[in-house]
Protein backbone atom coordinates (compact mmCIF):
# COMPACT_ATOMS: atom_id res chain seq x y z
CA UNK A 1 12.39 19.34 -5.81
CA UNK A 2 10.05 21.52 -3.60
CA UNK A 3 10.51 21.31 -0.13
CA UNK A 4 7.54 20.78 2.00
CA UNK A 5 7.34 20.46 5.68
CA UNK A 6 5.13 17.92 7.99
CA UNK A 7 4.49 15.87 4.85
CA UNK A 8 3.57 11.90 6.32
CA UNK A 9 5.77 8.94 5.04
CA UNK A 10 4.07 7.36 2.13
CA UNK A 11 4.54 3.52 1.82
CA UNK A 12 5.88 2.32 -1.04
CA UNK A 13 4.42 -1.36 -2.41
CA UNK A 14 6.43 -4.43 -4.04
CA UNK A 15 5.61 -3.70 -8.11
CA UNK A 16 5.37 -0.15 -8.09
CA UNK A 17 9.00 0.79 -9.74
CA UNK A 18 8.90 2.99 -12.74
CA UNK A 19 12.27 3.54 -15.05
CA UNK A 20 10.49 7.42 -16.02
CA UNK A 21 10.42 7.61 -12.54
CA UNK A 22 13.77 7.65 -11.07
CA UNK A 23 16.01 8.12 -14.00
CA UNK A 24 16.37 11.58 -15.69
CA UNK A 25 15.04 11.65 -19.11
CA UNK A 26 18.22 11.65 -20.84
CA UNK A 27 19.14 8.43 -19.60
CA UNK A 28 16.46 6.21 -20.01
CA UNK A 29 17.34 5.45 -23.55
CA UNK A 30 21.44 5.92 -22.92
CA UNK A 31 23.30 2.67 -24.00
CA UNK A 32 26.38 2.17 -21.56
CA UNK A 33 29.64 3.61 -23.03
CA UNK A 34 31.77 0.07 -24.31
CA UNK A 35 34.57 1.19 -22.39
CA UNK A 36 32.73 1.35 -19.22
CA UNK A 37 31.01 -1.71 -19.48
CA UNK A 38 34.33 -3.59 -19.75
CA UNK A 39 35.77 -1.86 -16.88
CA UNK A 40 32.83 -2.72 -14.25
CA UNK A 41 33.01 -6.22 -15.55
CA UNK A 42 36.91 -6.44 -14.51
CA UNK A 43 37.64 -8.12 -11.26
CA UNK A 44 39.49 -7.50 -8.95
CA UNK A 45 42.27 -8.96 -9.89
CA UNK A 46 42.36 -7.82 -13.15
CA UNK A 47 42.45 -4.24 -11.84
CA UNK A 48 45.45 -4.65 -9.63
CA UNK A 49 47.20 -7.01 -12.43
CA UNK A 50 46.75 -3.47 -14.50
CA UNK A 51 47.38 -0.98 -12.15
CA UNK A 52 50.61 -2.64 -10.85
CA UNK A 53 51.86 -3.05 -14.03
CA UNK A 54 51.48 0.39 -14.55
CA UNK A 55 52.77 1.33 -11.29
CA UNK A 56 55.66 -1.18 -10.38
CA UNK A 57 56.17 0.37 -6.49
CA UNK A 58 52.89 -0.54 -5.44
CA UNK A 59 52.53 -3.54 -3.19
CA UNK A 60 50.25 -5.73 -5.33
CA UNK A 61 48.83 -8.02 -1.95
CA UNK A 62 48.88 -4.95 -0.15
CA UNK A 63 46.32 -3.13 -2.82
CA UNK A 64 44.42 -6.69 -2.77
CA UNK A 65 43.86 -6.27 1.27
CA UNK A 66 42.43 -3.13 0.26
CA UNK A 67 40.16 -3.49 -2.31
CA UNK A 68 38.86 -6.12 -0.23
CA UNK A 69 38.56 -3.78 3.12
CA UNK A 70 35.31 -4.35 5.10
CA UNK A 71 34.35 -0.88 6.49
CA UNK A 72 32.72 -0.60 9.75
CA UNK A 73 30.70 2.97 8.99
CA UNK A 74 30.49 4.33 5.53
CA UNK A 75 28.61 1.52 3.25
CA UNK A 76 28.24 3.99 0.60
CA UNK A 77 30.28 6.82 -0.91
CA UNK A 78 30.69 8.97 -4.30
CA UNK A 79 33.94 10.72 -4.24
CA UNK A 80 34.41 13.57 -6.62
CA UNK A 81 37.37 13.74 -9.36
CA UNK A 82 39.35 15.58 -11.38
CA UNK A 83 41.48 14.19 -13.99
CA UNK A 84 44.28 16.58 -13.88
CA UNK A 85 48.18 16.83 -15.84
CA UNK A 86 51.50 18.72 -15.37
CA UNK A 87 53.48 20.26 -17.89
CA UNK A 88 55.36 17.09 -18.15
CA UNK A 89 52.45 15.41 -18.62
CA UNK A 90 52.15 13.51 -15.36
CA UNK A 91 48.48 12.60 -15.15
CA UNK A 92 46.22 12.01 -11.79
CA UNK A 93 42.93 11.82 -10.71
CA UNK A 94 43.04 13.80 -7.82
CA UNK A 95 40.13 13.20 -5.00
CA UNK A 96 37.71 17.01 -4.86
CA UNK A 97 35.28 15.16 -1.90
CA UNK A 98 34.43 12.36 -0.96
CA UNK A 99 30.63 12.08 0.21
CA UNK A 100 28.37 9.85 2.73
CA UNK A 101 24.97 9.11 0.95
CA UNK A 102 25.53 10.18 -2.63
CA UNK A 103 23.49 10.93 -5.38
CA UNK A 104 24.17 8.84 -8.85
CA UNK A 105 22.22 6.05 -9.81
CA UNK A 106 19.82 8.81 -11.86
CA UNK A 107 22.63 9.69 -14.11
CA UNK A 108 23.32 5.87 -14.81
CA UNK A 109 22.73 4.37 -18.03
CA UNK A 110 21.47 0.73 -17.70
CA UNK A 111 24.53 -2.03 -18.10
CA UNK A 112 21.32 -4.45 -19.24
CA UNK A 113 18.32 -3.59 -20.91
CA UNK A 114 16.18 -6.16 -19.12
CA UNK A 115 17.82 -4.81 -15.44
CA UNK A 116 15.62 -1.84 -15.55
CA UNK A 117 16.24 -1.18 -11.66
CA UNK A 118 19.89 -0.83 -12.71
CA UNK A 119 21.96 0.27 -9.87
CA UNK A 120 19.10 0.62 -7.76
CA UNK A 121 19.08 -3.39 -7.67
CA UNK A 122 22.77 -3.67 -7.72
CA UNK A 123 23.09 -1.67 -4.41
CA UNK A 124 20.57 -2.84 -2.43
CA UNK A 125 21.51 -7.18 -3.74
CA UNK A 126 24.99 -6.43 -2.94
CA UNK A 127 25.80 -4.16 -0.31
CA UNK A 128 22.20 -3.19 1.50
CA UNK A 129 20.47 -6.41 2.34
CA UNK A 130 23.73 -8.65 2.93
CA UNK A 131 24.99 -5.73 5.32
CA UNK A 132 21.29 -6.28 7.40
CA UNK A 133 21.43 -9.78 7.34
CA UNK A 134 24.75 -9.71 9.28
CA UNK A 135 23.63 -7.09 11.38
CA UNK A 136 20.94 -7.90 14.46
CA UNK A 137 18.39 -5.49 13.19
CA UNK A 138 14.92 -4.54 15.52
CA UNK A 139 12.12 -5.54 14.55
CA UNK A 140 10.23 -3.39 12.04
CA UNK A 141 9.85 -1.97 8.84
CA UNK A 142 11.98 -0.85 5.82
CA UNK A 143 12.74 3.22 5.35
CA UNK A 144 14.08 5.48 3.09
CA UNK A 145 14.39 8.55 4.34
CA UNK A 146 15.55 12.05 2.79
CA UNK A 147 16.22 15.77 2.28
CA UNK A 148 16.87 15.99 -1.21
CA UNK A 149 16.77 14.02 -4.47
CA UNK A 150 13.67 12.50 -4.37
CA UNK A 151 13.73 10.99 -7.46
CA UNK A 152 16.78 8.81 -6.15
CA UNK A 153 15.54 8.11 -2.55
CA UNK A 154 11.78 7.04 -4.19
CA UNK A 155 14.02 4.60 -6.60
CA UNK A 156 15.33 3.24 -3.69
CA UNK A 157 11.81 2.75 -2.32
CA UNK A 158 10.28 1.07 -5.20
CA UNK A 159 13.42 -0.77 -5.92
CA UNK A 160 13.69 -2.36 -2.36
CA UNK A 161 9.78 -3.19 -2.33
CA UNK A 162 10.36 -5.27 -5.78
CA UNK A 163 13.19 -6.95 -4.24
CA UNK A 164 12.04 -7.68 -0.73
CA UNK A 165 8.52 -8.25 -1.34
CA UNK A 166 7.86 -5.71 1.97
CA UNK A 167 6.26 -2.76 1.40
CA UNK A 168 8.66 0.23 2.04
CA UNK A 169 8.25 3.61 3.69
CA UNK A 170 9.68 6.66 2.33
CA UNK A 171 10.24 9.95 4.39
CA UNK A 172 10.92 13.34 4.03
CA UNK A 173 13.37 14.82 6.80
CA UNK A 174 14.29 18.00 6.46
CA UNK A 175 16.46 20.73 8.27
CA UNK A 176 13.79 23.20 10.14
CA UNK A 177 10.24 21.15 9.86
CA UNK A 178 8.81 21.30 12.68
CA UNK A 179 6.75 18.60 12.59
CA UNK A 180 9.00 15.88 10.25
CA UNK A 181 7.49 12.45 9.87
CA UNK A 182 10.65 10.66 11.46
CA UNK A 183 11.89 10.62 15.11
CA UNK A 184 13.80 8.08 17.19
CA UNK A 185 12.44 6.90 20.32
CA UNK A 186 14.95 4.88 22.73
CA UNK A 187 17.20 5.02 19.32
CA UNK A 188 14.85 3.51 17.64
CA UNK A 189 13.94 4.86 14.50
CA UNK A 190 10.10 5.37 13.61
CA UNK A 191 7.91 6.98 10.46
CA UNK A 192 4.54 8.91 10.59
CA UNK A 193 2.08 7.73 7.89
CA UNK A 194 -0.84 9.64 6.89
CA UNK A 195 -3.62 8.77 9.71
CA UNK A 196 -0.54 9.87 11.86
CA UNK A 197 0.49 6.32 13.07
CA UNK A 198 3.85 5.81 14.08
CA UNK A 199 5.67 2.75 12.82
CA UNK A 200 9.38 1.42 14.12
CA UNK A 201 12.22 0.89 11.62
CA UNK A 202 14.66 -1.73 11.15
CA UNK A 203 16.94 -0.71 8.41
CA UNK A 204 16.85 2.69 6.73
CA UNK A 205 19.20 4.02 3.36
CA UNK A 206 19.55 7.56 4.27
CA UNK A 207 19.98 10.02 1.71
CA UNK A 208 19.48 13.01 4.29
CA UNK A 209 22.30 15.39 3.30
CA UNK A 210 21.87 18.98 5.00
CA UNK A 211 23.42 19.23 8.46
CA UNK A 212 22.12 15.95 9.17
CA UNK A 213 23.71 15.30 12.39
CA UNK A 214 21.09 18.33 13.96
CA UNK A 215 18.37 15.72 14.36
CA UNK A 216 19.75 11.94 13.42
CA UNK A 217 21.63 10.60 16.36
CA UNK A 218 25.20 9.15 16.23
CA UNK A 219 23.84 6.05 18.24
CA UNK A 220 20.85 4.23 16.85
CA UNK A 221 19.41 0.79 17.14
CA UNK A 222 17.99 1.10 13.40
CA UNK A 223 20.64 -0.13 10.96
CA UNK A 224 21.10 3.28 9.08
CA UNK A 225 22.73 2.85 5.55
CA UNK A 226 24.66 5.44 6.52
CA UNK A 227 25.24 6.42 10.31
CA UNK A 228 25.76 9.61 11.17
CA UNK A 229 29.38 9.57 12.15
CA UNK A 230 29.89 8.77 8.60
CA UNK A 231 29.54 12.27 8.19
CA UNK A 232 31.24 13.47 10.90
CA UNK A 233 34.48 11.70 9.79
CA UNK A 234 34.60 13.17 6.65
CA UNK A 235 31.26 11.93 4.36
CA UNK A 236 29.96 15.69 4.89
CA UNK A 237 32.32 16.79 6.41
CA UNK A 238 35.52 18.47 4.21
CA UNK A 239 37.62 19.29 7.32
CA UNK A 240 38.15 16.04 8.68
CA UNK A 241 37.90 14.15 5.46
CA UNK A 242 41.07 16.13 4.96
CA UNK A 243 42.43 15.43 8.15
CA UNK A 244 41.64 11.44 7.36
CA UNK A 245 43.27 11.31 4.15
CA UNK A 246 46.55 12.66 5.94
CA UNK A 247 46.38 10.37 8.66
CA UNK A 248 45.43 7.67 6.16
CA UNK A 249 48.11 8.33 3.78
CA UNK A 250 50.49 7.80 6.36
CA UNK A 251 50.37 4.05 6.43
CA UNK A 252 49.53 3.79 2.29
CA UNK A 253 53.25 4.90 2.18
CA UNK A 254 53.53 1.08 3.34
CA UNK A 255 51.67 0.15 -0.15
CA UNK A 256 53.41 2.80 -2.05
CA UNK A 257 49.92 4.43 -2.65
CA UNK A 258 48.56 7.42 -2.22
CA UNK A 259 45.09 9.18 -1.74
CA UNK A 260 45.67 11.88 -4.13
CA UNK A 261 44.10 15.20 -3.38
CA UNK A 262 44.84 19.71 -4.09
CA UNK A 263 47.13 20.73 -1.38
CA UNK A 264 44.71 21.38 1.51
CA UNK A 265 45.35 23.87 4.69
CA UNK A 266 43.13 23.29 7.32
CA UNK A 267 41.61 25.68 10.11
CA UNK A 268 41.53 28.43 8.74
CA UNK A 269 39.80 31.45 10.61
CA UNK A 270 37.94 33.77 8.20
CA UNK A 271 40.51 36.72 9.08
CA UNK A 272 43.60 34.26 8.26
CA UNK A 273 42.19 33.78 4.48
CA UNK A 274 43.62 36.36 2.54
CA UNK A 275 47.29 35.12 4.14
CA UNK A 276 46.75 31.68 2.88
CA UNK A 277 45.13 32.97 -0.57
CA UNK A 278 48.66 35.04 -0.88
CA UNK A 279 50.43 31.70 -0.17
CA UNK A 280 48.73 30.23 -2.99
CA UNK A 281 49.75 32.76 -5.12
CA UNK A 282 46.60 34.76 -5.55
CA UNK A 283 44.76 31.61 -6.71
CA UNK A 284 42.87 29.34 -4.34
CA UNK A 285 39.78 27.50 -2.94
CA UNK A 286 38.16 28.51 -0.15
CA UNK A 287 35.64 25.48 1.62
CA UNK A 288 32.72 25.67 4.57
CA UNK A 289 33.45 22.30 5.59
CA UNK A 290 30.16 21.15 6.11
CA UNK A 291 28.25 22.34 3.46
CA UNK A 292 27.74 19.96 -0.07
CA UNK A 293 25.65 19.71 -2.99
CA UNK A 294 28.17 22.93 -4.59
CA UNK A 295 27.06 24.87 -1.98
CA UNK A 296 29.95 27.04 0.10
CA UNK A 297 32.92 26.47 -2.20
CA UNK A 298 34.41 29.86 -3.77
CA UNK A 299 37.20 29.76 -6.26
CA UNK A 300 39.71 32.82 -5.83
CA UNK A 301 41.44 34.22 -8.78
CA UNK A 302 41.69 37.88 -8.14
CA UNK A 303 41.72 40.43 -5.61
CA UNK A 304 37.64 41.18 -6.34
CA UNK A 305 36.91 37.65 -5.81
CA UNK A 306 38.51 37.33 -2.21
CA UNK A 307 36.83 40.63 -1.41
CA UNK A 308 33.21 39.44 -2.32
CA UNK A 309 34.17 35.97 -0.15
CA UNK A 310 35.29 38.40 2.93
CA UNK A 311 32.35 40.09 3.00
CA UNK A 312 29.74 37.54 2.86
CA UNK A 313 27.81 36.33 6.37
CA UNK A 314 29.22 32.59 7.42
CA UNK A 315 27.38 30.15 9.66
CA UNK A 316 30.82 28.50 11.12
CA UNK A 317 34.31 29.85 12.00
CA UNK A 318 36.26 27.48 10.35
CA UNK A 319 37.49 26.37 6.67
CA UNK A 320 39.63 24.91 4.66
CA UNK A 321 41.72 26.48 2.04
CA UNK A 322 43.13 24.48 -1.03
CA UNK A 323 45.33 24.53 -3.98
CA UNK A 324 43.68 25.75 -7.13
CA UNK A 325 43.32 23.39 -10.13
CA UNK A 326 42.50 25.67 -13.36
CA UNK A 327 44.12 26.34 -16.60
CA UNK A 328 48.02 25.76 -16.84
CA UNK A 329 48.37 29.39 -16.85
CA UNK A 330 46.76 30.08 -13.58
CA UNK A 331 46.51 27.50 -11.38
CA UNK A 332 48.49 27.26 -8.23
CA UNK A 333 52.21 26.33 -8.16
CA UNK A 334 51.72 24.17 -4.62
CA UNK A 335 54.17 22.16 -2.62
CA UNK A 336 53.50 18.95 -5.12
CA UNK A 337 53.94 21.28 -7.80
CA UNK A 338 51.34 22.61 -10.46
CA UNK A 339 48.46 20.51 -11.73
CA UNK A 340 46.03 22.01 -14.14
CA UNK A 341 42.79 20.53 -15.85
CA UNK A 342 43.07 17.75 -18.76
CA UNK A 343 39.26 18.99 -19.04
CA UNK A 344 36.94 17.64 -21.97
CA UNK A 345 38.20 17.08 -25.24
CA UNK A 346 37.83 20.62 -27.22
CA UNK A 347 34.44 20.97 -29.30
CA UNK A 348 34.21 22.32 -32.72
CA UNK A 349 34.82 25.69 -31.48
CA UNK A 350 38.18 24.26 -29.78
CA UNK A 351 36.84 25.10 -26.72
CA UNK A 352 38.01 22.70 -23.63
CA UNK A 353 35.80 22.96 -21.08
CA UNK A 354 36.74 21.22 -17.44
CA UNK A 355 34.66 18.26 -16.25
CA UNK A 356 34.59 15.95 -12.22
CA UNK A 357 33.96 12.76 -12.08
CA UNK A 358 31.12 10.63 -9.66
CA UNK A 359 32.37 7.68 -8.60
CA UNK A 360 29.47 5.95 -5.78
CA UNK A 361 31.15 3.03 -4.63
CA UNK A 362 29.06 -0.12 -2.23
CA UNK A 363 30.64 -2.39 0.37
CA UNK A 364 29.52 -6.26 -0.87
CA UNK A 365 31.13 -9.17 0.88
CA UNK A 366 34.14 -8.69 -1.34
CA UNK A 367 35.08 -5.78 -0.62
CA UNK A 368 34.00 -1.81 -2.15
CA UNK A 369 32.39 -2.24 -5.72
CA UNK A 370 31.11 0.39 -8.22
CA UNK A 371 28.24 0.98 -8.69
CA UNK A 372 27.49 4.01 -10.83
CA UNK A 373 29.34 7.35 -12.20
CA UNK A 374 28.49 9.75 -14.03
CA UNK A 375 30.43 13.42 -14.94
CA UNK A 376 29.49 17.07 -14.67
CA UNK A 377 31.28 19.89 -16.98
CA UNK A 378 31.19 23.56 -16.09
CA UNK A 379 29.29 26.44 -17.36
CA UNK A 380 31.67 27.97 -19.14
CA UNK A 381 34.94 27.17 -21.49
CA UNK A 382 38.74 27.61 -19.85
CA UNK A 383 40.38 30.39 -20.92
CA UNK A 384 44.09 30.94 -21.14
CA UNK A 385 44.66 33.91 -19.89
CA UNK A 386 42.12 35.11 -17.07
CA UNK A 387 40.68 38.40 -16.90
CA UNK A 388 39.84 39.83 -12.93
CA UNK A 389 36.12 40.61 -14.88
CA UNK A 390 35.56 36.80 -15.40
CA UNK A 391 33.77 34.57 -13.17
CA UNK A 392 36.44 31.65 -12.43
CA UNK A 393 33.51 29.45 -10.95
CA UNK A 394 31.92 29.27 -14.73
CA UNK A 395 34.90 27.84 -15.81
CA UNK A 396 35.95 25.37 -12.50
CA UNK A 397 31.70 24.37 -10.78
CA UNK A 398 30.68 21.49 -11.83
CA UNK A 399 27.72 21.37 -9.39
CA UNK A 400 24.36 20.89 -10.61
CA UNK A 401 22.60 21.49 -7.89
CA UNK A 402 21.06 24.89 -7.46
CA UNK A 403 19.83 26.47 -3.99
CA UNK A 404 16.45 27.39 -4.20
CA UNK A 405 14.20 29.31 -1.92
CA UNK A 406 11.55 26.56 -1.23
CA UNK A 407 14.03 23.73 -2.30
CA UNK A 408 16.64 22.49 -5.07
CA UNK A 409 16.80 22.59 -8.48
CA UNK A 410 19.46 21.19 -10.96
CA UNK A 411 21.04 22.09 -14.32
CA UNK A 412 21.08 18.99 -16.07
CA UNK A 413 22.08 20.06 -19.64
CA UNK A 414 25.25 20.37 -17.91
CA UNK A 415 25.20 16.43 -17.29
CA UNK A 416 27.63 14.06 -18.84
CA UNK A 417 26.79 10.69 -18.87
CA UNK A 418 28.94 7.39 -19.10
CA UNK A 419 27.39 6.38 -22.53
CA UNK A 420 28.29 5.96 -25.69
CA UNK A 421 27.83 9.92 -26.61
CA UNK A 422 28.81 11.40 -23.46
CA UNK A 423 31.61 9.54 -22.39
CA UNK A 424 34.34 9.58 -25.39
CA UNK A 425 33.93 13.73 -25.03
CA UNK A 426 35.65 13.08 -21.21
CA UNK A 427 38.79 12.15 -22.47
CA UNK A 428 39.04 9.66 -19.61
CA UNK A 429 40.54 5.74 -20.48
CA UNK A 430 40.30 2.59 -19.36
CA UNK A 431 43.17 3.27 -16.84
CA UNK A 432 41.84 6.64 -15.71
CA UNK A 433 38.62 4.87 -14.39
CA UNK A 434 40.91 1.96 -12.71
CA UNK A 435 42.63 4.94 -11.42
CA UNK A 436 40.01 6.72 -9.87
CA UNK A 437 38.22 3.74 -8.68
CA UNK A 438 41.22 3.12 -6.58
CA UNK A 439 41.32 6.59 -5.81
CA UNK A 440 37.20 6.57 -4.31
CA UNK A 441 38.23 3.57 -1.97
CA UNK A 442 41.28 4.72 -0.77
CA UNK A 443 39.66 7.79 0.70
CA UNK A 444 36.30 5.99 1.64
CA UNK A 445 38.51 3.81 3.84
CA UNK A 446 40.11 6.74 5.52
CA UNK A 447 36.84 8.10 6.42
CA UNK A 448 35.44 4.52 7.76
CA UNK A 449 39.01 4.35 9.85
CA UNK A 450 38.72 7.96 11.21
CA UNK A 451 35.12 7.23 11.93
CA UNK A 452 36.22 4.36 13.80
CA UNK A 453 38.28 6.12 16.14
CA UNK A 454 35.36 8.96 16.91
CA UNK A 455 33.25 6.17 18.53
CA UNK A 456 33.33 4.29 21.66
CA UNK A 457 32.62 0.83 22.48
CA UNK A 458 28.95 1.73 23.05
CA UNK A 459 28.79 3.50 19.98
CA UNK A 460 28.41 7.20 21.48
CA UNK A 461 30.60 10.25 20.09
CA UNK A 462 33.64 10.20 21.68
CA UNK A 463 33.29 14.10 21.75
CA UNK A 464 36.62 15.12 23.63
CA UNK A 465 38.14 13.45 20.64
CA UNK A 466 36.07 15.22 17.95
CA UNK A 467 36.44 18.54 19.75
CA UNK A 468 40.31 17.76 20.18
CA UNK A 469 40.06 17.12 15.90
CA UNK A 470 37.53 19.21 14.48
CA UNK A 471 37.74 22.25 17.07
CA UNK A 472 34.20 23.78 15.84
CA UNK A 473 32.05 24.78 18.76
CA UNK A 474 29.37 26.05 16.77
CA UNK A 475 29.71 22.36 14.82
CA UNK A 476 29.50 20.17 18.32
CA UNK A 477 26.47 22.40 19.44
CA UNK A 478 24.49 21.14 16.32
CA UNK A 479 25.28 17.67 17.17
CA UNK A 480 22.40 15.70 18.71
């Protein structure tokens, strides 16, 4: 996707969704994986009758409360997982990130044939529209505005338009344009078309990812699907996501749950890292908490990796430094002990190559529901024993998306969908994806509860509070 500045909204009319369109090519004739299919047809008590049974210390009501949690802030999530093991064979999915405005539904194999909207329509039926309705909205228009993935935010678009009957305006918003086709005025949100008309907004699904808190307000009288402090709390923002899961973990103990996650040390200055990388043992992951899309994460295995990391330029002080995850042979040996990669099942050439998991969860009336997932592997086979002249991100990104000068790009041979081909290669079961399910709501509630605290009663930053949390100056001086 190209970026281009001072582009006007285009409006989007009722009829105009295309499957080609908003899919990638791969999946438009994908049949669902079996497996799948019968796990997003369980309900919900189904999945706690199974995931009890499996684990008898878990307070059964107490897991019902929270599959049936309400959240306040973050709608929307995809968390990020990998489906690791220890040598006694002790397996987890363990929770990478959890993000505000995911991407996901082009990587989605239809569940129906005739639902060619897919999770498009199940996202905006079940968690969108019934979240407006309860809300008192402005009067206006509908928006979907973004900085990336246009092929998901125009789905979005067409898919609300068909639904709705309204026609729909779509917006480009990016970091640095000087002239963007999207301001607020009185926290109002409004959209420049093409004869440079501005137009007010009543509900908007944001899928604006880069530093978006530099020019969308925390406070805004247009119902944003998400609000901003969604990713202050943690949505795009790795520091206190992994100060939320703590806190948050703290009263799961209640449930006998647990938001699973690498061992994670937090503010970390940029001369304190090679301490913390020899505390790991050599082997590590070193974050910038606020950037996404596989951008800023660097995995440490030897001596010449930490030195490249050192000497790069950093926009921000601060990051986090976390257990590494790899091969058995070289991962770190952490305070919960060592987890390594179950990765994919080997190929002909018994190679086993390690693979995340998407999981984009919705709030409905019932509670967080999935919606879509889909899996990434890496570029390059484990090995056993690691040589300092290998790249160890090969083996452990799973990223797709690639920086580009004038925009993104994405490797998508690299994709894995949740079809009948893809999927069985994953080695994941029926209980893994109950697993991580759980896993994706757990830490989207301890976002939405953290995010809860960071606001006031008239919905402002409570910014002594952030500062007292987060501790970023550079960070707060970005915030509008």
């Amino acid at each position: 996707m190209k970026i281009n500045f001072e582009e006007p909204a285009l409006l989007i009319r009722p009829g105009t969704f295309i499957q080609e369109n908003h899919y990638y090519h791969k999946v438009v004739n994908a049949q669902i994986s079996q497996q799948v299919l019968f796990f997003l047809n369980m309900d919900t008590d189904r999945i706690i009758e199974r995931y009890c049974h499996l684990n008898p210390r878990v307070d059964s009501d107490g897991l019902t409360r929270l599959l049936n949690y309400r959240p306040n802030h973050i709608q929307w999530s995809g968390t990020d997982l990998f489906h690791v093991t220890t040598a006694n064979g002790k397996r987890q999915m363990v929770v990478i990130e959890t993000n505000s405005s995911p991407s996901g539904q082009k990587s989605m194999p239809l569940l129906f044939d005739q639902e060619e909207m897919g999770g498009y329509q199940r996202l905006i039926e079940t968690s969108f529209l019934p979240l407006v309705k309860e809300k008192r909205v402005v009067s206006g228009h509908y928006a979907i505005i973004y900085d990336k993935n246009e092929m998901e935010a125009s789905g979005y678009a067409a898919a609300l338009a068909q639904i709705t009957g309204e026609d729909v305006y779509l917006a480009s918003f990016y970091d640095g344009d000087p002239n963007p086709s999207v301001r607020f005025v009185d926290e109002v949100m409004e959209v420049r078309d093409q004869d440079g008309n501005w137009f007010p907004i009543k509900a908007a699904i944001r899928y604006v990812t880069q530093t978006p808190w530099n020019r969308i307000p925390v406070k805004s009288k247009t119902l944003i699907y998400n609000p901003i402090i969604a990713c202050l709390a943690g949505g795009r923002n790795k520091r206190m996501a992994a100060k939320a899961y703590d806190f948050y973990n703290g009263d799961l103990k209640n449930y006998g749950l647990k938001i699973n996650t690498p061992e994670t040390i937090k503010d970390v200055k940029l001369h304190e890292i090679p301490l913390w990388v020899d505390r790991f043992g050599g082997h590590a992951v070193i974050k910038n908490p606020y950037s996404n899309a596989g951008q800023g994460v660097f995995t440490i295995t030897c001596k010449q990796e930490l030195d490249h990391f050192m000497a790069l330029s950093h926009p921000y002080e601060d990051f986090i430094v976390q257990s590494l995850i790899g091969n058995y042979h070289w991962s770190t040996n952490g305070s919960d002990g060592l987890y390594y990669h179950v990765g994919m099942v080997p190929n002909k050439k018994k190679e086993i190559y390690v693979a995340d998991l998407r999981f984009m969860i919705a709030s409905t009336p019932n509670g967080y529901r999935p919606i879509a997932m889909y899996a990434r592997r890496a570029e390059s086979p484990l090995t056993t024993n690691l040589e300092p002249s290998e790249d160890s991100w090969q083996m452990l990104g799973t990223n797709l998306s690639i920086k580009m000068v004038d925009g993104w790009a994405s490797e998508t041979g690299r994709l894995k969908l949740v079809d009948q081909k893809d999927f069985n290669q994953l080695g994941l079961s029926l209980d893994s994806l109950i697993e991580g399910y759980i896993q994706s709501v757990l830490s989207t509630i301890a976002i939405d509860k953290l995010a809860a605290e960071l606001v006031n009663t008239k919905k402002q930053l409570r910014r002594k509070l952030f500062m007292a949390i987060n501790g970023d100056p550079i960070l707060m001086d970005e915030i509008i």
